[in-house]
PDB file of N, CA and C in Angstrom:
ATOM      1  N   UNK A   1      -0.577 -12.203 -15.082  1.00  0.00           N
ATOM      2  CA  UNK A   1      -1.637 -12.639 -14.200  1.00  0.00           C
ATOM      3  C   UNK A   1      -1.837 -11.610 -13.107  1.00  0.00           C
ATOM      4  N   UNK A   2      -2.857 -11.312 -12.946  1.00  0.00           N
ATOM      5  CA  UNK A   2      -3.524 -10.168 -11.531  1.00  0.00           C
ATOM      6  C   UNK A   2      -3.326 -10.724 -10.751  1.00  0.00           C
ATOM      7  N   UNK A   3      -2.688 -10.520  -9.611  1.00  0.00           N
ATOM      8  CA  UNK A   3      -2.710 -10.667  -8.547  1.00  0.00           C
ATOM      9  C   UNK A   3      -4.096  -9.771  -7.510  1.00  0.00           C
ATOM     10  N   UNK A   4      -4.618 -10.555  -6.312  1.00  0.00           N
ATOM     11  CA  UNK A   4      -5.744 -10.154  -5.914  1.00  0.00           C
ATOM     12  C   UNK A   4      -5.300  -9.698  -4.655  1.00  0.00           C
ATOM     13  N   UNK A   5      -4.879  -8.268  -4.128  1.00  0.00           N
ATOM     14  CA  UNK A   5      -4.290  -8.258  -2.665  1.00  0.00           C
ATOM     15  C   UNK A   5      -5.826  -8.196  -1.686  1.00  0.00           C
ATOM     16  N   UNK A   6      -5.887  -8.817  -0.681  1.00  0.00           N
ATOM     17  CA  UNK A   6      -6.724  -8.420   0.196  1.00  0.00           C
ATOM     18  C   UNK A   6      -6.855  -8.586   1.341  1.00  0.00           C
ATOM     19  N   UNK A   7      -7.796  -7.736   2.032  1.00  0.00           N
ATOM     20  CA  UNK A   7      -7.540  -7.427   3.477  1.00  0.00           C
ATOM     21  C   UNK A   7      -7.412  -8.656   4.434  1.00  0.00           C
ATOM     22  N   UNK A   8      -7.321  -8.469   5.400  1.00  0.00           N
ATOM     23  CA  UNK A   8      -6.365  -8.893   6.214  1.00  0.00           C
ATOM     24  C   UNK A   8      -8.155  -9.885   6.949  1.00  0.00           C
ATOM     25  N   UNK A   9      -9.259  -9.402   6.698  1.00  0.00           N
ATOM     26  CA  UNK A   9     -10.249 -10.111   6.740  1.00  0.00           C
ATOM     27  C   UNK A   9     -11.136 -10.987   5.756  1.00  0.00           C
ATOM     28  N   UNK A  10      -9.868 -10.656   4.306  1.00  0.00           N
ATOM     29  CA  UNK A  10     -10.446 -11.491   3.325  1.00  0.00           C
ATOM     30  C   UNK A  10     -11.122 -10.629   2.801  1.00  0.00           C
ATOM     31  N   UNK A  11     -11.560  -9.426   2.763  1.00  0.00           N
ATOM     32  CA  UNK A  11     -12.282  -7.928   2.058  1.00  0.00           C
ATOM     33  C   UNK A  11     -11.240  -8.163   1.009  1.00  0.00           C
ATOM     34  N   UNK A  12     -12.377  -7.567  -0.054  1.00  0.00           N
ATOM     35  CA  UNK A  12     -11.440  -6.921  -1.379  1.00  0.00           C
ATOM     36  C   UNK A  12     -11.925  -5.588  -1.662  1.00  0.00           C
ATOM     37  N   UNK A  13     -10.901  -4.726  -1.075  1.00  0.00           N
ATOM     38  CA  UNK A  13     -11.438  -3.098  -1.570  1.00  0.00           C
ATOM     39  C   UNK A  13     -10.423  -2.488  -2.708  1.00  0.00           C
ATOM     40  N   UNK A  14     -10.724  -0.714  -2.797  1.00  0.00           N
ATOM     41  CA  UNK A  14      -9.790  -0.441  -3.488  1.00  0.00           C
ATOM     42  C   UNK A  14      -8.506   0.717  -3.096  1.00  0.00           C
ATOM     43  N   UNK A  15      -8.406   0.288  -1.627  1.00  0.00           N
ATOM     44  CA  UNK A  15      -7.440   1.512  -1.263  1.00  0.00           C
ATOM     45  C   UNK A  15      -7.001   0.501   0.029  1.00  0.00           C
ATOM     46  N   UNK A  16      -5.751   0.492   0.269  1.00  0.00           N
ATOM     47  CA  UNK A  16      -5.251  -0.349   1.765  1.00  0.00           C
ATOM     48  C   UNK A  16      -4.834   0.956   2.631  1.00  0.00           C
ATOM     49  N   UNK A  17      -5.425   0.396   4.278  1.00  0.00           N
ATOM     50  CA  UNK A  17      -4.721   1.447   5.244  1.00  0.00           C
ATOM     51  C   UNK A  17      -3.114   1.136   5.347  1.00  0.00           C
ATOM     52  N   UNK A  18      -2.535   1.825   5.886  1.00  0.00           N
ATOM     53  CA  UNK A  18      -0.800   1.548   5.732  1.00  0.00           C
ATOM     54  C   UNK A  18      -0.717   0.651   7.019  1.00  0.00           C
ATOM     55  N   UNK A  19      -1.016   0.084   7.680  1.00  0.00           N
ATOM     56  CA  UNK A  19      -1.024  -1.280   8.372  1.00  0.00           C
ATOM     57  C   UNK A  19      -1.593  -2.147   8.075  1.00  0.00           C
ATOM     58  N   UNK A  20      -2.250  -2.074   6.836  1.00  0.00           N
ATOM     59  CA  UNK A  20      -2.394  -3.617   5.953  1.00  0.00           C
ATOM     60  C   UNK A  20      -1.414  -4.063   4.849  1.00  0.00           C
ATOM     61  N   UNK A  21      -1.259  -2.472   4.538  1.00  0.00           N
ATOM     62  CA  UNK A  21      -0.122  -2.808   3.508  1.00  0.00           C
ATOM     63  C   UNK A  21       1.391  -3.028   4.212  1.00  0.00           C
ATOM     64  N   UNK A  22       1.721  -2.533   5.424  1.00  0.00           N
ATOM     65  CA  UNK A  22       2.679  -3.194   6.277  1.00  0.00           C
ATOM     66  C   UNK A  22       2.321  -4.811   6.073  1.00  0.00           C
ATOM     67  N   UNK A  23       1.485  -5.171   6.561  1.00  0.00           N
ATOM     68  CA  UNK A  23       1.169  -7.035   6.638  1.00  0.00           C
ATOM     69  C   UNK A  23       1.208  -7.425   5.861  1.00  0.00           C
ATOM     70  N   UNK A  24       1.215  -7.030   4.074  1.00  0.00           N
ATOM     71  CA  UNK A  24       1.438  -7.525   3.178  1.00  0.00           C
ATOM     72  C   UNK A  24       2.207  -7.541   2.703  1.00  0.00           C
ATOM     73  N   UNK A  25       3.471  -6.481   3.087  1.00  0.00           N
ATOM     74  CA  UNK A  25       4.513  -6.201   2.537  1.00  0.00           C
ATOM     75  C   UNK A  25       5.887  -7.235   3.764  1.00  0.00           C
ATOM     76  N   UNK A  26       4.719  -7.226   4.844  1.00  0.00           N
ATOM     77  CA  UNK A  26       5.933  -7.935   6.073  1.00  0.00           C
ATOM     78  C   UNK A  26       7.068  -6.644   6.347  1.00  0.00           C
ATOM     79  N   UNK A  27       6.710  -5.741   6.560  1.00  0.00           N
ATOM     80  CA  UNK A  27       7.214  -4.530   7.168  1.00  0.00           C
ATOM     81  C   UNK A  27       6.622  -4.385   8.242  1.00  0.00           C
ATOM     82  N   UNK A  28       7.200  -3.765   9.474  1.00  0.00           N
ATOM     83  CA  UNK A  28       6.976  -2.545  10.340  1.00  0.00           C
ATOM     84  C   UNK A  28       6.152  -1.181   9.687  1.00  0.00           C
ATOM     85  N   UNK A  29       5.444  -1.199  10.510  1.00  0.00           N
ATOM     86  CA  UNK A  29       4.010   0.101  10.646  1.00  0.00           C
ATOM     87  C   UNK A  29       4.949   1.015  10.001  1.00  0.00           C
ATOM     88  N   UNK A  30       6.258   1.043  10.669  1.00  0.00           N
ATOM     89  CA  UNK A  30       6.826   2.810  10.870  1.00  0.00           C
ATOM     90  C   UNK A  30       7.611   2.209   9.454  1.00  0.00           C
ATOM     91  N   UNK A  31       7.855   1.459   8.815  1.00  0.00           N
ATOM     92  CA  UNK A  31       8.872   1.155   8.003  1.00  0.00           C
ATOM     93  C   UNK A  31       7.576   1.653   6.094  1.00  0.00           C
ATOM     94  N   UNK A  32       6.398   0.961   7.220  1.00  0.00           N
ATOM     95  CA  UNK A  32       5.387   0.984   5.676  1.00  0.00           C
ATOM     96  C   UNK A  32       5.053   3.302   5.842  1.00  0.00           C
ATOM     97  N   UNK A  33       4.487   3.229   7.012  1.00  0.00           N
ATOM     98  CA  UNK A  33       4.717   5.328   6.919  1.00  0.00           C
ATOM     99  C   UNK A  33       5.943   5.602   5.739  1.00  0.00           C
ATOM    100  N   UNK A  34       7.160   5.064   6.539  1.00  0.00           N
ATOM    101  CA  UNK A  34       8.137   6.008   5.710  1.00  0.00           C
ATOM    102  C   UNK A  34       8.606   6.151   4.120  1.00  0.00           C
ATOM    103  N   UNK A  35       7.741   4.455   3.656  1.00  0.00           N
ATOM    104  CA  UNK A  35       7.141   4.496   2.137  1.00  0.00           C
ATOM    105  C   UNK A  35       6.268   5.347   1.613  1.00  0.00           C
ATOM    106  N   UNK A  36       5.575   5.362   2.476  1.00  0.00           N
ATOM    107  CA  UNK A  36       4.809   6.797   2.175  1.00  0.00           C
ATOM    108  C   UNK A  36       4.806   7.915   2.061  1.00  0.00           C
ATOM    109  N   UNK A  37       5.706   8.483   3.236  1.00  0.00           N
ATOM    110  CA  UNK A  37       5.779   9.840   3.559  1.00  0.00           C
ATOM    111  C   UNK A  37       7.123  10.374   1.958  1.00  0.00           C
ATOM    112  N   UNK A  38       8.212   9.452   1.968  1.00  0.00           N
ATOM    113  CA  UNK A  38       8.760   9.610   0.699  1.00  0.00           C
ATOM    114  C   UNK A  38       8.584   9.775  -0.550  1.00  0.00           C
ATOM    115  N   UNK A  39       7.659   9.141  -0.429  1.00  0.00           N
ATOM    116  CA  UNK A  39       6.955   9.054  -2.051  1.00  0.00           C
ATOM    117  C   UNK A  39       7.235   7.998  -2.575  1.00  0.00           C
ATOM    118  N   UNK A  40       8.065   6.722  -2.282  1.00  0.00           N
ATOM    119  CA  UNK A  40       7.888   5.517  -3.043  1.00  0.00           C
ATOM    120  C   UNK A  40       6.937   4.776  -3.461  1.00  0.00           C
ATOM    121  N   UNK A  41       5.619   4.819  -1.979  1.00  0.00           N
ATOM    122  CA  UNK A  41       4.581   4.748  -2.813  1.00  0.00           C
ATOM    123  C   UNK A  41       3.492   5.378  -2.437  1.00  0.00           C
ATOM    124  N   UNK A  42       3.079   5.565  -3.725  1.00  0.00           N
ATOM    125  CA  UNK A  42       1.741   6.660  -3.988  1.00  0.00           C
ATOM    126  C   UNK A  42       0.583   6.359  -2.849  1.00  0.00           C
ATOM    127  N   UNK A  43       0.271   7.387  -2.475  1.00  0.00           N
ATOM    128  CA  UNK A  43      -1.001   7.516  -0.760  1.00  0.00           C
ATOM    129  C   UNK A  43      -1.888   8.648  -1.152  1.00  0.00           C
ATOM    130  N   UNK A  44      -2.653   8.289  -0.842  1.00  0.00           N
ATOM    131  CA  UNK A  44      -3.881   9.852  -0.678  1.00  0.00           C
ATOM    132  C   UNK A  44      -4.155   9.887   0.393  1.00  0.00           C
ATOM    133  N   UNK A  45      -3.622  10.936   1.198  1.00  0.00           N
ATOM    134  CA  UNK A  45      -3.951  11.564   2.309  1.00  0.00           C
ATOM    135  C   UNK A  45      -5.693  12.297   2.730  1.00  0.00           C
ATOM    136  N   UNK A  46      -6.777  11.640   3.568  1.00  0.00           N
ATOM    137  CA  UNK A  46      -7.886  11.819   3.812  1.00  0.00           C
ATOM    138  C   UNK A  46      -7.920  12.270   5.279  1.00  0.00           C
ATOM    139  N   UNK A  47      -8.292  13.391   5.113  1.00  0.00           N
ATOM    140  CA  UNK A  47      -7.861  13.959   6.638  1.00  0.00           C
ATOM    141  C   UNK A  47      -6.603  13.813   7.396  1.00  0.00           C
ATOM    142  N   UNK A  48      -6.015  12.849   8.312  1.00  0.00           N
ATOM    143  CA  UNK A  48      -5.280  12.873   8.608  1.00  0.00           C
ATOM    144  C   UNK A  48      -4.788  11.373   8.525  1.00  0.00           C
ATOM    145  N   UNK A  49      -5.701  10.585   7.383  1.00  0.00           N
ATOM    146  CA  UNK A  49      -5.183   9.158   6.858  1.00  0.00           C
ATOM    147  C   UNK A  49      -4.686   9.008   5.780  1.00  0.00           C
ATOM    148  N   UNK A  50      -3.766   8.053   5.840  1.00  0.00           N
ATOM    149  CA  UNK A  50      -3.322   7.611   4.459  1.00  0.00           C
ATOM    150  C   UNK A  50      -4.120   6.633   3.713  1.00  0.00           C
ATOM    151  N   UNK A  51      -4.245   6.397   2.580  1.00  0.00           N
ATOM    152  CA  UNK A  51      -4.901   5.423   1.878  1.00  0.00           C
ATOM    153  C   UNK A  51      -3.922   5.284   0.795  1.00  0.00           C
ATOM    154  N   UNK A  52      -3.765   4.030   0.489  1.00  0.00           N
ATOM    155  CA  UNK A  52      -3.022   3.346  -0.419  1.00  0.00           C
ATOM    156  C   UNK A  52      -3.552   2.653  -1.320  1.00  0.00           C
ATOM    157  N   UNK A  53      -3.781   3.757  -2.805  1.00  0.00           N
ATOM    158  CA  UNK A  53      -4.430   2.163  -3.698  1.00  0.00           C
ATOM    159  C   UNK A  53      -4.151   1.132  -4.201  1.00  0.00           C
ATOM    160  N   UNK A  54      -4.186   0.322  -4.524  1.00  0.00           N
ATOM    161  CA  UNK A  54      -3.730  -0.713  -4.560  1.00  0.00           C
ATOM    162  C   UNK A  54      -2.816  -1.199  -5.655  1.00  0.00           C
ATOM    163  N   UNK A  55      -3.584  -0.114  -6.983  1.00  0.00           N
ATOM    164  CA  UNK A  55      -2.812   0.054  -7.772  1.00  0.00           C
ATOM    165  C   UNK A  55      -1.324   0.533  -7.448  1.00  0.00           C
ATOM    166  N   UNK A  56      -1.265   1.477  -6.587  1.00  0.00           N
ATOM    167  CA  UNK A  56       0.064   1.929  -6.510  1.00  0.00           C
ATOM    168  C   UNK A  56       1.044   1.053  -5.638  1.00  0.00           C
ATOM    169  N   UNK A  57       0.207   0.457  -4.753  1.00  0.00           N
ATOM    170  CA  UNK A  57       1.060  -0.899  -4.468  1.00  0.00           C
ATOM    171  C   UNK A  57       2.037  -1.958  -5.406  1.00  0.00           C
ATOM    172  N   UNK A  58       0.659  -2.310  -6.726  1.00  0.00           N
ATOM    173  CA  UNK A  58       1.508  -2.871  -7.391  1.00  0.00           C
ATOM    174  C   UNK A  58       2.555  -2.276  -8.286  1.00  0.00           C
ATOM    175  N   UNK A  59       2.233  -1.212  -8.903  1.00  0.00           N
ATOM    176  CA  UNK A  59       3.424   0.027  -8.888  1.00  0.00           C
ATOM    177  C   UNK A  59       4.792  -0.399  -8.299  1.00  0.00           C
ATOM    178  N   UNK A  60       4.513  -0.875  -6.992  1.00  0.00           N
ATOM    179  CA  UNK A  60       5.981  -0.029  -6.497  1.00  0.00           C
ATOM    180  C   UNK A  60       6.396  -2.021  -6.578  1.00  0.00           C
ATOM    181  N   UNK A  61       5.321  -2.885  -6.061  1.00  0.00           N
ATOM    182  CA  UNK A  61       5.681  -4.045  -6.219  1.00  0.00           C
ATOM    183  C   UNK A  61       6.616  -4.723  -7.601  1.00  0.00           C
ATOM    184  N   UNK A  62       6.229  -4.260  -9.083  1.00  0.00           N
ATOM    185  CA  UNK A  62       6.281  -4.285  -9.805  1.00  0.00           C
ATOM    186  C   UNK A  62       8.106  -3.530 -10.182  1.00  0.00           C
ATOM    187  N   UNK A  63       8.432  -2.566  -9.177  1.00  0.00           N
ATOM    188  CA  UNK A  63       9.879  -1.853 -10.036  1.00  0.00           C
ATOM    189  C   UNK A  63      10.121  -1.093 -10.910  1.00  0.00           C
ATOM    190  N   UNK A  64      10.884   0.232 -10.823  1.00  0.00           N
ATOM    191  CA  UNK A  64      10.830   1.191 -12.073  1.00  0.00           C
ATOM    192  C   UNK A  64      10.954   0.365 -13.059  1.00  0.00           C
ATOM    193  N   UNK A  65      10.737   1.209 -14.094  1.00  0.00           N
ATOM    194  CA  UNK A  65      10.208   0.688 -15.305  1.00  0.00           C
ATOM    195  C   UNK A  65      11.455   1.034 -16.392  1.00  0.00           C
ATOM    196  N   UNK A  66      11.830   0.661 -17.129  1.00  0.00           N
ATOM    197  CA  UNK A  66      12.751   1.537 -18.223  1.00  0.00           C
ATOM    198  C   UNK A  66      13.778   0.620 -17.953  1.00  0.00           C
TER     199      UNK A  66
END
C-alpha cells in the first residue's frame, strides 16, 4: 500500500524541504541536515537548498534491501 506523505499544509508535492521531512520523521532540523549531508538520504541540492524526494524518503523509510 502507498503511503501519501504530505506537507505540513496538507500539499501533496514531489520533493520535501528538510524541515518537513524533520516533522515527519519527528527529528530535529539539525538531526534531519545530518541525514542528508551523509548520504542516508538522497537530497538534491538547488542552490543552496536541499530538496528531498519523496521517493527517497521512502527509500530510507523502507531499509536496505538484501
Amino acid at each position: 500500500m502507498e503511503q501519501k506523505i504530505m506537507n505540513r499544509d496538507g500539499s501533496n508535492t514531489l520533493a520535501l524541504r528538510v524541515e518537513e521531512m524533520a516533522h515527519i520523521l519527528s527529528i530535529s532540523r539539525n538531526s534531519a541536515y545530518e541525514l542528508v549531508r551523509s548520504g542516508q538520504i538522497r537530497a538534491v541540492k538547488v542552490g543552496r537548498i536541499y530538496r528531498i524526494p519523496k521517493s527517497a524518503l521512502d527509500e530510507f523509510l523502507d531499509g536496505p534491501k538484501g
